[in-house]
Structure formats: structure tokens, C-alpha cells
N, C-alpha and C. Protein backbone atom coordinates (compact mmCIF):
# COMPACT_ATOMS: atom_id res chain seq x y z
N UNK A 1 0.84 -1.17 0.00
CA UNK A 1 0.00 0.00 0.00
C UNK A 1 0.89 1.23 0.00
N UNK A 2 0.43 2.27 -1.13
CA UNK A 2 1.30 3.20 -0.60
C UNK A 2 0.53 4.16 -0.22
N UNK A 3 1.62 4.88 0.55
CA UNK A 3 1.24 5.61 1.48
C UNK A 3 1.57 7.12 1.63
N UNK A 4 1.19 8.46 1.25
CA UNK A 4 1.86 9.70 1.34
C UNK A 4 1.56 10.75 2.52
N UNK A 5 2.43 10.92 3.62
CA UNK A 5 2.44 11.81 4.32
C UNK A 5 3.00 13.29 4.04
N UNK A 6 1.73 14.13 4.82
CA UNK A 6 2.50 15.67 4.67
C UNK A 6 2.25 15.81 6.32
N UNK A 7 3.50 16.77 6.60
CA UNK A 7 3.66 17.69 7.70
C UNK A 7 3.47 18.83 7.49
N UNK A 8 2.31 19.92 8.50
CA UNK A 8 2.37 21.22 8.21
C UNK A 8 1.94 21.28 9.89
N UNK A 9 3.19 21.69 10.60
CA UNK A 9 3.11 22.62 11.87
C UNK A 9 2.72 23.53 11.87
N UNK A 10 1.27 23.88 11.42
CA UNK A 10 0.90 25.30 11.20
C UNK A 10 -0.51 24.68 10.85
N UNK A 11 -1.32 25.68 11.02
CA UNK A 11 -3.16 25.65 10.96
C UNK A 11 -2.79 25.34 9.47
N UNK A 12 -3.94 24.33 8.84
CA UNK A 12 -4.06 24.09 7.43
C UNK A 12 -4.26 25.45 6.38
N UNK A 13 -4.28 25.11 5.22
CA UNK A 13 -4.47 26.38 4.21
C UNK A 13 -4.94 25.77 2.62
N UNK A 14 -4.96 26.35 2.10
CA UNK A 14 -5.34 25.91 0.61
C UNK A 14 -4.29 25.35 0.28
N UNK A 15 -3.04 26.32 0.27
CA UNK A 15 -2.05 25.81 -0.90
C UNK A 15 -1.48 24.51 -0.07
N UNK A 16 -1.21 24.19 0.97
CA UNK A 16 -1.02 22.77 1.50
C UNK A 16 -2.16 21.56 1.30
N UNK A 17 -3.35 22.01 1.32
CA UNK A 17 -4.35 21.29 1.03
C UNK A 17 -4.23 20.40 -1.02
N UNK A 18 -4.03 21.74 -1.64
CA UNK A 18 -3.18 21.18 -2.84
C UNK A 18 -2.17 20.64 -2.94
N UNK A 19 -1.18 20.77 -2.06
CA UNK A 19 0.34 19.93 -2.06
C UNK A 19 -0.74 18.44 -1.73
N UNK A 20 -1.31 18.52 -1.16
CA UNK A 20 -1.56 16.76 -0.45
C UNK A 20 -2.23 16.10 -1.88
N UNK A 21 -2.62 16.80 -2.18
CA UNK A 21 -3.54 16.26 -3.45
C UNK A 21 -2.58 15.63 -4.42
N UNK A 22 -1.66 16.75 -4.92
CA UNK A 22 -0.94 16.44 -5.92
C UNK A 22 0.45 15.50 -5.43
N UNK A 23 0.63 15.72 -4.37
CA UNK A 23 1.90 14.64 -3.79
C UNK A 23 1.31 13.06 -4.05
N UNK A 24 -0.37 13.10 -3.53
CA UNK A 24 -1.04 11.86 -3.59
C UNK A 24 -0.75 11.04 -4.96
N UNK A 25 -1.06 12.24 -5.86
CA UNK A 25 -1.20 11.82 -7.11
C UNK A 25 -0.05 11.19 -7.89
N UNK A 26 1.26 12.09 -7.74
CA UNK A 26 2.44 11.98 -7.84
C UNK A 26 3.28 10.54 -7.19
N UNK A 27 2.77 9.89 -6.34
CA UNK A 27 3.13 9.50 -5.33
C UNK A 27 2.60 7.91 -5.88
N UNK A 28 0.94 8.14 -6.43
CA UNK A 28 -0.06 6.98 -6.64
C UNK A 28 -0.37 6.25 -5.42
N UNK A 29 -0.23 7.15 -4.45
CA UNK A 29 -0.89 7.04 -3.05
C UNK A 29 -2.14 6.73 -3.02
N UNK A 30 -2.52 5.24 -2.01
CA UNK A 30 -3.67 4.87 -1.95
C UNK A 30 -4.03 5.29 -0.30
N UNK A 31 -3.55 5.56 0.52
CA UNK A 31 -3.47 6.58 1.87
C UNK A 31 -2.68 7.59 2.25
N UNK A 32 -3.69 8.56 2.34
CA UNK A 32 -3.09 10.35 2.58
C UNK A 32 -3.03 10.27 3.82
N UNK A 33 -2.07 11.15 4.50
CA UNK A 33 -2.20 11.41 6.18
C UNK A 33 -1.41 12.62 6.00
N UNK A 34 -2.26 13.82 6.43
CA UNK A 34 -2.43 15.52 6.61
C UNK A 34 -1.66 15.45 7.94
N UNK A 35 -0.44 15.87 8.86
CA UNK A 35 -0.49 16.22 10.16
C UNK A 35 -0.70 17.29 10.08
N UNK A 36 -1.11 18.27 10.81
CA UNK A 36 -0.94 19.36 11.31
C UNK A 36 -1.30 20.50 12.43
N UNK A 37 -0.78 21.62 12.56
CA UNK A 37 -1.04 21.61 14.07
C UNK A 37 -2.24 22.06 14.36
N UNK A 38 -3.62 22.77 13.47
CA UNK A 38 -4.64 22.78 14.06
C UNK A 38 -5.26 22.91 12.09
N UNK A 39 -6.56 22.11 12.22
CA UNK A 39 -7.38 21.65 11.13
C UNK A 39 -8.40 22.58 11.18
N UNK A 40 -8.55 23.41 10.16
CA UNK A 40 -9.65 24.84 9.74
C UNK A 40 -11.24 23.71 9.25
N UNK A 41 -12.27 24.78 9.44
CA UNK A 41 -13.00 23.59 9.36
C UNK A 41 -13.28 23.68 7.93
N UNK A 42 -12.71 24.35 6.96
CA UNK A 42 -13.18 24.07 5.30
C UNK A 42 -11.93 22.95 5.04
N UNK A 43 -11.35 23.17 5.80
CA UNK A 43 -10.23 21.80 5.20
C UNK A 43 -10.81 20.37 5.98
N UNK A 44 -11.37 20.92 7.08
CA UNK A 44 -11.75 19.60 7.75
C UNK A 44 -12.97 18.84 6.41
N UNK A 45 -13.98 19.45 5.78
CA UNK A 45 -14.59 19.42 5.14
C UNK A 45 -14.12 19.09 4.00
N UNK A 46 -13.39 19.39 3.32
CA UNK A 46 -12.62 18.99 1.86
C UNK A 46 -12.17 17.88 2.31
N UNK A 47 -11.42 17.27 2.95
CA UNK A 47 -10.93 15.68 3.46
C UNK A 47 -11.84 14.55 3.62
N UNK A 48 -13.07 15.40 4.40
CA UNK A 48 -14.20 14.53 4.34
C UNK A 48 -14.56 14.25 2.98
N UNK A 49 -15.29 15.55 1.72
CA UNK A 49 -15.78 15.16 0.34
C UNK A 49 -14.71 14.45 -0.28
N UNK A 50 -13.61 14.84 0.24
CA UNK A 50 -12.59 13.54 -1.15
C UNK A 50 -12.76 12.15 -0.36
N UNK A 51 -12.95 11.60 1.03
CA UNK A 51 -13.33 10.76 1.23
C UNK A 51 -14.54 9.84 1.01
N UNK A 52 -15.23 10.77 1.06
CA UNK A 52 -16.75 10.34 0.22
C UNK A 52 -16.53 10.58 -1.27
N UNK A 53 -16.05 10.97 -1.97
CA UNK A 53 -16.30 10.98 -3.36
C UNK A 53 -15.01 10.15 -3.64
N UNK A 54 -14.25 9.23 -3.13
CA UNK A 54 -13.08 8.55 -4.00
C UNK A 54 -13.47 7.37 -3.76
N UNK A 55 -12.75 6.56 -4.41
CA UNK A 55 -13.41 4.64 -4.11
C UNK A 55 -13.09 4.09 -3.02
N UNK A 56 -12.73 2.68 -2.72
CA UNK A 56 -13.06 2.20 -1.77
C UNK A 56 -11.56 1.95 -1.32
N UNK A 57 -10.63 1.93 -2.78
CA UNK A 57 -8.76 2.04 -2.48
C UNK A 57 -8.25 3.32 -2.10
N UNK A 58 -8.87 4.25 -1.86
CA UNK A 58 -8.20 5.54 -1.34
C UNK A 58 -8.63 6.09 -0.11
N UNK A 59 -7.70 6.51 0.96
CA UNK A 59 -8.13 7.23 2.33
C UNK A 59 -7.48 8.27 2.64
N UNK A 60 -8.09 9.45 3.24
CA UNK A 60 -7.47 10.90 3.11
C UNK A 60 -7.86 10.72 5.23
N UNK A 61 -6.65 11.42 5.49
CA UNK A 61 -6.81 11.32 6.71
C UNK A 61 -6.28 12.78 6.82
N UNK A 62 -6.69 13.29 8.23
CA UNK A 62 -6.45 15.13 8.73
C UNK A 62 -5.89 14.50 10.16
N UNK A 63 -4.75 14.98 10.99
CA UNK A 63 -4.51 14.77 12.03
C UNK A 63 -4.14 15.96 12.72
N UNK A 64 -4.17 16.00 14.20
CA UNK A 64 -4.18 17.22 14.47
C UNK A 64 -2.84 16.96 15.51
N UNK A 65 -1.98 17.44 15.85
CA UNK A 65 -1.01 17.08 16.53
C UNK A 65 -0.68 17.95 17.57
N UNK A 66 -0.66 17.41 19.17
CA UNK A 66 -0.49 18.51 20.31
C UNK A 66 1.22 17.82 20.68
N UNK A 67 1.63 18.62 21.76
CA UNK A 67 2.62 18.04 22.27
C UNK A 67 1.99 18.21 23.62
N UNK A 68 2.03 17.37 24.69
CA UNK A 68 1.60 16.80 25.78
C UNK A 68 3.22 16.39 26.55
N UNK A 69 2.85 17.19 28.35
CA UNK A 69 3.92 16.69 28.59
C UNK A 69 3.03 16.30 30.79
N UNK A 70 3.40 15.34 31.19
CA UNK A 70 3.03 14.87 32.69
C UNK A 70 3.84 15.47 33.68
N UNK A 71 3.35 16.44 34.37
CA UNK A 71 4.67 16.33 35.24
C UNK A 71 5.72 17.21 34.74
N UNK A 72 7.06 16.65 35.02
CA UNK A 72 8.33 17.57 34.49
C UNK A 72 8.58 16.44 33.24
N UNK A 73 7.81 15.34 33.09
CA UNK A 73 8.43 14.70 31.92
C UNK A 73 8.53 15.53 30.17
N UNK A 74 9.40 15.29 29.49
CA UNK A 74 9.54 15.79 28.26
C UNK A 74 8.10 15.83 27.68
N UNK A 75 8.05 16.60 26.64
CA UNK A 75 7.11 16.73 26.08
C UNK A 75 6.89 15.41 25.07
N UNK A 76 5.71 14.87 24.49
CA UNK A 76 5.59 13.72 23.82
C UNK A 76 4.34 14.06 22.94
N UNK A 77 4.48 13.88 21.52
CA UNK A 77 3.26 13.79 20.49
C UNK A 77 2.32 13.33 20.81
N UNK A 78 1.11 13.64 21.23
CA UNK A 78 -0.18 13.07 20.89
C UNK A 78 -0.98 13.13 19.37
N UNK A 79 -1.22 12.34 18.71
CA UNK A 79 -1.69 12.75 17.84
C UNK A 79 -3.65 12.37 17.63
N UNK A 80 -4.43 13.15 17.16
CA UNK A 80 -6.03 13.48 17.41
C UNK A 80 -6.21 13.39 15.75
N UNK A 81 -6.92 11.95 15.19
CA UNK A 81 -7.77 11.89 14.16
C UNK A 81 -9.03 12.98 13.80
N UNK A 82 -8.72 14.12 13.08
CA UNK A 82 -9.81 14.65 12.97
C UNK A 82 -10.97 14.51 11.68
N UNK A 83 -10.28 14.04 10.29
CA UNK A 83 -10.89 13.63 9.51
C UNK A 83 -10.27 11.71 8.95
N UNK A 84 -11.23 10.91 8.73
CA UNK A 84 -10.90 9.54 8.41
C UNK A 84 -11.67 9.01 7.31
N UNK A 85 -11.30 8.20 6.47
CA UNK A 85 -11.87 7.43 5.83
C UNK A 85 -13.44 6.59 6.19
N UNK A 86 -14.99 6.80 6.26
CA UNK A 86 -15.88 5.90 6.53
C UNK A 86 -16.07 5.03 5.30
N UNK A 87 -15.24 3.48 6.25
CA UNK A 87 -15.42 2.17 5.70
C UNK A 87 -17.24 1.80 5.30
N UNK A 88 -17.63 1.90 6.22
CA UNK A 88 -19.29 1.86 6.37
C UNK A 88 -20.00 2.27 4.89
N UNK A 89 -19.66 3.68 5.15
CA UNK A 89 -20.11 4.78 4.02
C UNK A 89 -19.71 4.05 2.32
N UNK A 90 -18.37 3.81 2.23
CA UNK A 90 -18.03 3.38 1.10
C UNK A 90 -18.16 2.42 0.53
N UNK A 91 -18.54 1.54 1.68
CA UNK A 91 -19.03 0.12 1.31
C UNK A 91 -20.48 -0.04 1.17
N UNK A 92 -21.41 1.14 1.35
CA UNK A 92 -22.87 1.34 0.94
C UNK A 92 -22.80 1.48 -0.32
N UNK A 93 -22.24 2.94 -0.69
CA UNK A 93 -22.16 3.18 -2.03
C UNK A 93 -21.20 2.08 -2.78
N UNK A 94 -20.34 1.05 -2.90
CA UNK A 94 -20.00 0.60 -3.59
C UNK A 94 -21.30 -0.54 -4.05
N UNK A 95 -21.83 -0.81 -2.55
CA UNK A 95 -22.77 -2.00 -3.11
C UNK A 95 -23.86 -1.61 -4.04
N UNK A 96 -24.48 -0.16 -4.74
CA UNK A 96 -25.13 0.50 -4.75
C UNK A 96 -24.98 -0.10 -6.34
N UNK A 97 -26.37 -0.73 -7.49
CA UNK A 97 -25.75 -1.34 -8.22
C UNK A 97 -25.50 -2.75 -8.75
N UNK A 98 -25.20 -3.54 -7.67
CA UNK A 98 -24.39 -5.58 -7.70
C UNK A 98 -25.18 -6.03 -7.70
N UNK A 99 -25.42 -6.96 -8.45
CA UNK A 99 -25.96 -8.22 -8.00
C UNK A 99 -26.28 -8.55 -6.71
N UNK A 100 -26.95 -9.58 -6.64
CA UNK A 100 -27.37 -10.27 -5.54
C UNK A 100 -25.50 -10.96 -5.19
N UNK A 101 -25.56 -12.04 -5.95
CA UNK A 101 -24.10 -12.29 -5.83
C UNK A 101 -22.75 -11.74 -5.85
N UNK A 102 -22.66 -10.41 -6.25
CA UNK A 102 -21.70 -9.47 -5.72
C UNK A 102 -21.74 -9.04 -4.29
N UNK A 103 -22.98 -8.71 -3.90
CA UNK A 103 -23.75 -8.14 -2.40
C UNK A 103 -23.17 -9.30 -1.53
N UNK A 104 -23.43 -10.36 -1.79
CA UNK A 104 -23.12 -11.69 -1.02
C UNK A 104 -21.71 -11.36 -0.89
N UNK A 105 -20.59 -11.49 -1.90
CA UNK A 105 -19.66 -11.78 -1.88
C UNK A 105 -18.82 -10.03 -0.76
N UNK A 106 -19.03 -8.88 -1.30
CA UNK A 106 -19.02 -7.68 -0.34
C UNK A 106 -19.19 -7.82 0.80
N UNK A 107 -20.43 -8.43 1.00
CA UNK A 107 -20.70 -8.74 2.99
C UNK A 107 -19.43 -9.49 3.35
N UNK A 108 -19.42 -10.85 2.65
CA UNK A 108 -18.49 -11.75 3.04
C UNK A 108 -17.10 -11.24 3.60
N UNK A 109 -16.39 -10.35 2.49
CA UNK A 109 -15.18 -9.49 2.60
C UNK A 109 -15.30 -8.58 3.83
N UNK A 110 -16.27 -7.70 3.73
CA UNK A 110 -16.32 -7.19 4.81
C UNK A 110 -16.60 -7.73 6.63
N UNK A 111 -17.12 -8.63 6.49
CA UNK A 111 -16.80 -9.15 7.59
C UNK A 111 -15.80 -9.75 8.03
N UNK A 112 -14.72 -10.55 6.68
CA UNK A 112 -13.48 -11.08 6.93
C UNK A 112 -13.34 -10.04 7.38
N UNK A 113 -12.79 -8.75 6.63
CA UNK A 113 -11.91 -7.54 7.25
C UNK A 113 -12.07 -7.20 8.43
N UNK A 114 -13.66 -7.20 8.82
CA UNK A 114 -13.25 -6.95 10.28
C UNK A 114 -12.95 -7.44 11.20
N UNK A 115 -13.35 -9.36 11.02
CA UNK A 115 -12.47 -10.33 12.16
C UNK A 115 -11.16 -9.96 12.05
N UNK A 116 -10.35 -10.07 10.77
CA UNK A 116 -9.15 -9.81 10.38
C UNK A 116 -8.27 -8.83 11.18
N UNK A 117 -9.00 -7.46 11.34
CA UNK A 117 -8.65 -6.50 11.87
C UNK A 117 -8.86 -6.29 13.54
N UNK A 118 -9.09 -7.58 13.73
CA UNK A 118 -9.35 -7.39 15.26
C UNK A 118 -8.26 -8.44 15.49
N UNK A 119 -7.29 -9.30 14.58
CA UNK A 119 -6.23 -10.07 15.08
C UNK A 119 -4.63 -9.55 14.90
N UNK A 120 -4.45 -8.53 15.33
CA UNK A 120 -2.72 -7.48 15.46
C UNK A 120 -2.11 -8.42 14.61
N UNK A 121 -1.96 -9.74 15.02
CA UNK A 121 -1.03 -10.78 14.62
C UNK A 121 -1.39 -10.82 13.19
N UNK A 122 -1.96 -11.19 12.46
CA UNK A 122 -2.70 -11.84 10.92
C UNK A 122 -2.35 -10.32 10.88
N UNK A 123 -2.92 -9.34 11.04
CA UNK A 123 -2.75 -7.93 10.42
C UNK A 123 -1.42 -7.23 9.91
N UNK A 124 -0.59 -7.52 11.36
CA UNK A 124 1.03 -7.59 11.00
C UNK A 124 1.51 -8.64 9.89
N UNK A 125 1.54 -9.52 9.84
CA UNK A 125 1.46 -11.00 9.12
C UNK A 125 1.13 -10.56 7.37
N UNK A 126 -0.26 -10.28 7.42
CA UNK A 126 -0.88 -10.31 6.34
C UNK A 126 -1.45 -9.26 5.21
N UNK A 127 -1.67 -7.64 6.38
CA UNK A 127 -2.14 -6.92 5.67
C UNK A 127 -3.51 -7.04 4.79
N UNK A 128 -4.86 -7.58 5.81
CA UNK A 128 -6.05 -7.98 4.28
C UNK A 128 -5.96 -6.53 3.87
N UNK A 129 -6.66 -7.22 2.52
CA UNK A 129 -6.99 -5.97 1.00
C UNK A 129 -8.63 -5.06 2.04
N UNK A 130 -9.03 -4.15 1.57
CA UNK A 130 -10.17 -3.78 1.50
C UNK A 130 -11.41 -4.57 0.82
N UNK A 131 -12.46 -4.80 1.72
CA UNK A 131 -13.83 -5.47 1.30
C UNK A 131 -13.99 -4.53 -0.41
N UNK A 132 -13.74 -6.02 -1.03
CA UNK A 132 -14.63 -6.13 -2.40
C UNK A 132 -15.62 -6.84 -3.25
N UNK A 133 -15.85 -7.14 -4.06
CA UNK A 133 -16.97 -7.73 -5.16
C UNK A 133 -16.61 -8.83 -5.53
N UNK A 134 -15.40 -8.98 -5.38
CA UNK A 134 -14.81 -10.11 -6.08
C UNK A 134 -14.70 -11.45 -5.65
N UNK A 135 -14.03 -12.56 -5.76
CA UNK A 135 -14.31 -14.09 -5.48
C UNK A 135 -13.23 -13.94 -4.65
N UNK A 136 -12.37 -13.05 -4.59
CA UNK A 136 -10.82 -13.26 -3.92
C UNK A 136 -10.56 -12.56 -3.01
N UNK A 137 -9.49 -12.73 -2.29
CA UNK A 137 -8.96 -11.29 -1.17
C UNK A 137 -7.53 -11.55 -1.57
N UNK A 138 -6.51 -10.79 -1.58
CA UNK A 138 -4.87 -11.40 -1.74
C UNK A 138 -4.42 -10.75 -0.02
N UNK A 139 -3.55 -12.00 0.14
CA UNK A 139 -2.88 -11.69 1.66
C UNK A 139 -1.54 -11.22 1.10
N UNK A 140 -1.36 -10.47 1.91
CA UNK A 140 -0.18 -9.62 1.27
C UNK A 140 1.16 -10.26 2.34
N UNK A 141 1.82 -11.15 1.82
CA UNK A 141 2.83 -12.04 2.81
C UNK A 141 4.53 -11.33 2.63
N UNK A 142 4.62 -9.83 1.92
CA UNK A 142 5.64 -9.33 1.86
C UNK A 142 6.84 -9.91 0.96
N UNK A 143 6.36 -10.87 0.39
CA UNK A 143 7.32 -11.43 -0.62
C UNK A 143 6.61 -11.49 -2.10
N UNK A 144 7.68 -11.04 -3.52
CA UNK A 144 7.02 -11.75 -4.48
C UNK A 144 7.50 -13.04 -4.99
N UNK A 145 7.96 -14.04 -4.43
CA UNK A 145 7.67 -15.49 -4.57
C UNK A 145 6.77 -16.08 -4.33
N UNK A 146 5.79 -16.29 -3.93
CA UNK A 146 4.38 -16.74 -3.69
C UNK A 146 3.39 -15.99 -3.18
N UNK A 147 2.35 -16.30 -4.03
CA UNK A 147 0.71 -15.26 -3.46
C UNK A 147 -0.11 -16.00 -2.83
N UNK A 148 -0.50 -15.73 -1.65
CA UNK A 148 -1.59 -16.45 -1.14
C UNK A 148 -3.21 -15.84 -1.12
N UNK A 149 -3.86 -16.43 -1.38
CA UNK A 149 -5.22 -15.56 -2.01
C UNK A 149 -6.60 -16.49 -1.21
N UNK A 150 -7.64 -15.66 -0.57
CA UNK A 150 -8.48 -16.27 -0.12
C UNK A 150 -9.11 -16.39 -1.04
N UNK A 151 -10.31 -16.97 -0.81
CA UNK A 151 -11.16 -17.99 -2.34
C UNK A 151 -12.66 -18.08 -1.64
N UNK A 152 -13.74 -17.52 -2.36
CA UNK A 152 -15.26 -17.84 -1.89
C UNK A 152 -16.02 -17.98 -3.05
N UNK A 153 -16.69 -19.20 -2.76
CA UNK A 153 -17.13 -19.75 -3.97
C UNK A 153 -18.90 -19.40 -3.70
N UNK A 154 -19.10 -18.53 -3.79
CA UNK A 154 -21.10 -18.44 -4.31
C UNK A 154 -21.75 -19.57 -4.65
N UNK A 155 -21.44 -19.72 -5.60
CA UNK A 155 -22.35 -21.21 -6.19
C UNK A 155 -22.53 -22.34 -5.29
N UNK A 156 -21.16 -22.91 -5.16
CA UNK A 156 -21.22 -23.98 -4.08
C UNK A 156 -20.75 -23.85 -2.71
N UNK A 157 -21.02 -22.42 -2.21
CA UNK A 157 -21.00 -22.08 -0.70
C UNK A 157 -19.91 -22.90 -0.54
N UNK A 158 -18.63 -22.79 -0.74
CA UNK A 158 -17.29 -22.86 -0.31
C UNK A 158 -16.56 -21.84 -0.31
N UNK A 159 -15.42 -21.72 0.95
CA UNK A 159 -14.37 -21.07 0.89
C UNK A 159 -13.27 -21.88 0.27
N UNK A 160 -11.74 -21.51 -0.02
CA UNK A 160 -10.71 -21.58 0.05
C UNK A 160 -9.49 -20.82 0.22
N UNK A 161 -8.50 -21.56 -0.14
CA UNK A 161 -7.27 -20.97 -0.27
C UNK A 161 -6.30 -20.79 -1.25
N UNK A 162 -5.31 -20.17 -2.29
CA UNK A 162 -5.13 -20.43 -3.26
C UNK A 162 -3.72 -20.07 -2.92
N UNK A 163 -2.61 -21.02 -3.17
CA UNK A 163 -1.14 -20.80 -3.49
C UNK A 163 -1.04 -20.96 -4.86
N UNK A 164 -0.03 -19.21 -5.08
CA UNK A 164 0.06 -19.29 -6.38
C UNK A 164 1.39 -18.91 -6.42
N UNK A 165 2.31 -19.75 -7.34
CA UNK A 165 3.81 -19.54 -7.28
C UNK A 165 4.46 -19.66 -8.36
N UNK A 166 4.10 -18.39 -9.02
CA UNK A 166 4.61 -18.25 -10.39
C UNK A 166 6.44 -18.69 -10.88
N UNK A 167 7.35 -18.49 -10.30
CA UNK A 167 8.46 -18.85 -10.69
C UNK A 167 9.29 -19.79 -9.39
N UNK A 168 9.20 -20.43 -8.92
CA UNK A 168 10.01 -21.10 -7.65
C UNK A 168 9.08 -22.30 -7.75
N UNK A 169 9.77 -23.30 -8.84
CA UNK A 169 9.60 -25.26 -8.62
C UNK A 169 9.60 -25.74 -7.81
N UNK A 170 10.60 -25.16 -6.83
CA UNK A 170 10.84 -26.31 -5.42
C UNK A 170 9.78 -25.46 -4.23
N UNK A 171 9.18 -24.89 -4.36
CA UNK A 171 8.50 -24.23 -3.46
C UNK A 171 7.14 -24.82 -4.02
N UNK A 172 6.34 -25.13 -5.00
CA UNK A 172 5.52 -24.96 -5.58
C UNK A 172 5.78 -27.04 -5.37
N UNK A 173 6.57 -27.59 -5.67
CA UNK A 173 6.83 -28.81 -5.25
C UNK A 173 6.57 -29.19 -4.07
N UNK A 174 6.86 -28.45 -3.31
CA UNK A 174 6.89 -28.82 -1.27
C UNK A 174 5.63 -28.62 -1.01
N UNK A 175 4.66 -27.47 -1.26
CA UNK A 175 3.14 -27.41 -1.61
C UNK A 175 2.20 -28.09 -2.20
N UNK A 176 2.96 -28.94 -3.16
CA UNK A 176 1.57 -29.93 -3.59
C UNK A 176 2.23 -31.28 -2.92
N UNK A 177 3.28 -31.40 -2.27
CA UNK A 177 3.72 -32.56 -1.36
C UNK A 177 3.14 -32.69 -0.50
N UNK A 178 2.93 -31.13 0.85
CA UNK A 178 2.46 -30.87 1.40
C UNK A 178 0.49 -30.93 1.84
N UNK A 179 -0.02 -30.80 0.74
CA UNK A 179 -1.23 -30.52 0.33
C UNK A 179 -2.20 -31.78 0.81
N UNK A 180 -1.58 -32.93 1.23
CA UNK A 180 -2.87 -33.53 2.07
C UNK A 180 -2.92 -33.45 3.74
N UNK A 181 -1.88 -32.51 4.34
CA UNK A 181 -1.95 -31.62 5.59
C UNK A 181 -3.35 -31.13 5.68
N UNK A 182 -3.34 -30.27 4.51
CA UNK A 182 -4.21 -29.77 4.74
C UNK A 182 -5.74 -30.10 4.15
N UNK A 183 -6.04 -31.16 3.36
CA UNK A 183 -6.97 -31.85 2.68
C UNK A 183 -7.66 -32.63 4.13
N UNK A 184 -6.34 -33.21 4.94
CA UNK A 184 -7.14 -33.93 5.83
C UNK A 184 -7.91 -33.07 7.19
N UNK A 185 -6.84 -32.14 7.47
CA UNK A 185 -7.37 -31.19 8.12
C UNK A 185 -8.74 -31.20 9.12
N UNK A 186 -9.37 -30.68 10.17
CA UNK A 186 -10.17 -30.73 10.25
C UNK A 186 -10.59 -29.24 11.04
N UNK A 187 -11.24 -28.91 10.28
CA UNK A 187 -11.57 -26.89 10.25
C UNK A 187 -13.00 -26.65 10.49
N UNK A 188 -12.94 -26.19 11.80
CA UNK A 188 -13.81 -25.73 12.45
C UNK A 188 -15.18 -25.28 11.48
N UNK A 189 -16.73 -25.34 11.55
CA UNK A 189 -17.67 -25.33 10.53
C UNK A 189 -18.36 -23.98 10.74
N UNK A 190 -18.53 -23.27 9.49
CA UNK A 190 -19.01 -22.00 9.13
C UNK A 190 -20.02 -21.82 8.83
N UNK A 191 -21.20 -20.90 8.88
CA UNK A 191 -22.42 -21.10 8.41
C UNK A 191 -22.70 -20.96 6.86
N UNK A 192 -23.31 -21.23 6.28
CA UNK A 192 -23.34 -20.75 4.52
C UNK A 192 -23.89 -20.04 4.33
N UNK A 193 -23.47 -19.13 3.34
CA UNK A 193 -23.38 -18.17 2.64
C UNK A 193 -24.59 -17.74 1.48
């Protein structure tokens, strides 16, 4: 995912409000993050409409940043979300449109994402994609030698899993060696879909 940060220690303004835009753009930034030291409310507002008006791969974030200090201890960053991306919101309007079987498959995603996002571990690990339409999710395992891809099948109310290992034989060998581990398996039962 990429990612473009701006710093402005100073109340927001237009012409920084355009740097974020065009850095985004420049950048092919799929998450913006604004710091700065106090958020005007027409900028608070412009962060919000590009959040609502962009798809479901882009997030514009406004942060507001104090320095906080206890005591005689040093001073330390707090930082205060003032504008965020609504997951909720974007995932209304995307469904707005699908099929019955797209709708199915959207819920599905979106609820992975949010078990997903309630496990630090798998999140560190894996990075899920954003809830989509599609049959797939890709886990993002930080390497390009093998893709691992979740799998939901509509028709015949199955999940899976998909290793895909475009150039590495002996990896792609040890995996289909491997592969009645997990055939025999026995995995806890899900309701259908």
C-alpha cells in the first residue's frame, strides 16, 4: 500500500491542502495522512468530500497534533484523528448497483476484514486488502515469490485458499507434497453463505 504523508506545523491552508492532493497523485498514493497543528474547518470538510467521493482504495486522513507533557516529563506527540476514511459509508455506495451475488460476496469481505482486523497478529502478518466484489482477497505475505489468495465460492457455498507460485519449482513442489496436511485437516464449521 502506498502511502503519502504531509507535515504542516501550522493551521491548514489551501495551498497545503493542494500539495496533499498532488503529492497523492504523484506519489499513486492509496493513503493520505495531513499532520498538522490545528485543522480549519473548510479543510476539515474537503478531506471529508474527497473521502466520500473517492473509491473504496483511497483514504485521506487530517490529524491534528499537540505536544503533551506529565509532570516535568519531556514533552511527547499526541496525535487526534480529525478527519478519516468511513469504511461503512463506502461500502454502501460501492454496493449500490451488484448483483445479488456481488452483495453476497461484499458482505463476506467485509466481515473477513473486520475479524481480520481485530487479530494485530494476521494484520502484521498479512495486511487484508479492503472489502470487495470479487471471489478473492490477496494476503499480502511481503514477498514476491508466492501469493496467497483467499477464495469464496457463491455457487457452491465454499471457501478456500489459493497458493500461487509463479516462478520457484521447489516451493511450488513442497506445496503440492504438502497438500494432504491440509486436505485432511479438520476446520472448524461456518455457516453458509
Amino acid at each position: 500500500m502506498k502511502q503519502c504523508n504531509l507535515d504542516q506545523l501550522e493551521d491548514t491552508n489551501h495551498d497545503h491542502l493542494g500539495k496533499v492532493i498532488t503529492y497523492a497523485a504523484g506519489k499513486g498514493a492509496e493513503v493520505v495522512i495531513w499532520v498538522v497543528a490545528h485543522a480549519r474547518d473548510e479543510h476539515r470538510q474537503a478531506i471529508e468530500w474527497l473521502n466520500q467521493h473517492t473509491d473504496n482504495d483511497f483514504g485521506f486522513f487530517l490529524v491534528e497534533i499537540e505536544l503533551w507533557a506529565i509532570g516535568d516529563s519531556l514533552p511527547a506527540p499526541k496525535f487526534n484523528v480529525v478527519e478519516q476514511p468511513n469504511e461503512w459509508a463506502k461500502a454502501v455506495k460501492m454496493s449500490e448497483g451488484l448483483s445479488e451475488t456481488e452483495q453476497a460476496k461484499l458482505a463476506y469481505w467485509t466481515k473477513y476484514r473486520e475479524i481480520a482486523l481485530g487479530a494485530p497478529e494476521f494484520v502484521k502478518a498479512f495486511n487484508p486488502q479492503k472489502a470487495s466484489k470479487d471471489h478473492r482477497s490477496t494476503l499480502r505475505c511481503g514477498t514476491s515469490t508466492y501469493h496467497l489468495a483467499l477464495l469464496i465460492d457463491t455457487q457452491h457455498g465454499r471457501i478456500g485458499i489459493e497458493l500461487y507460485v509463479p516462478d520457484d519449482k521447489e516451493i511450488g513442489h513442497k506445496a503440492i507434497e504438502s497438500a494432504s496436511l491440509f486436505e485432511g485437516a479438520s476446520w472448524p464449521q461456518g455457516r453458509a453463505f
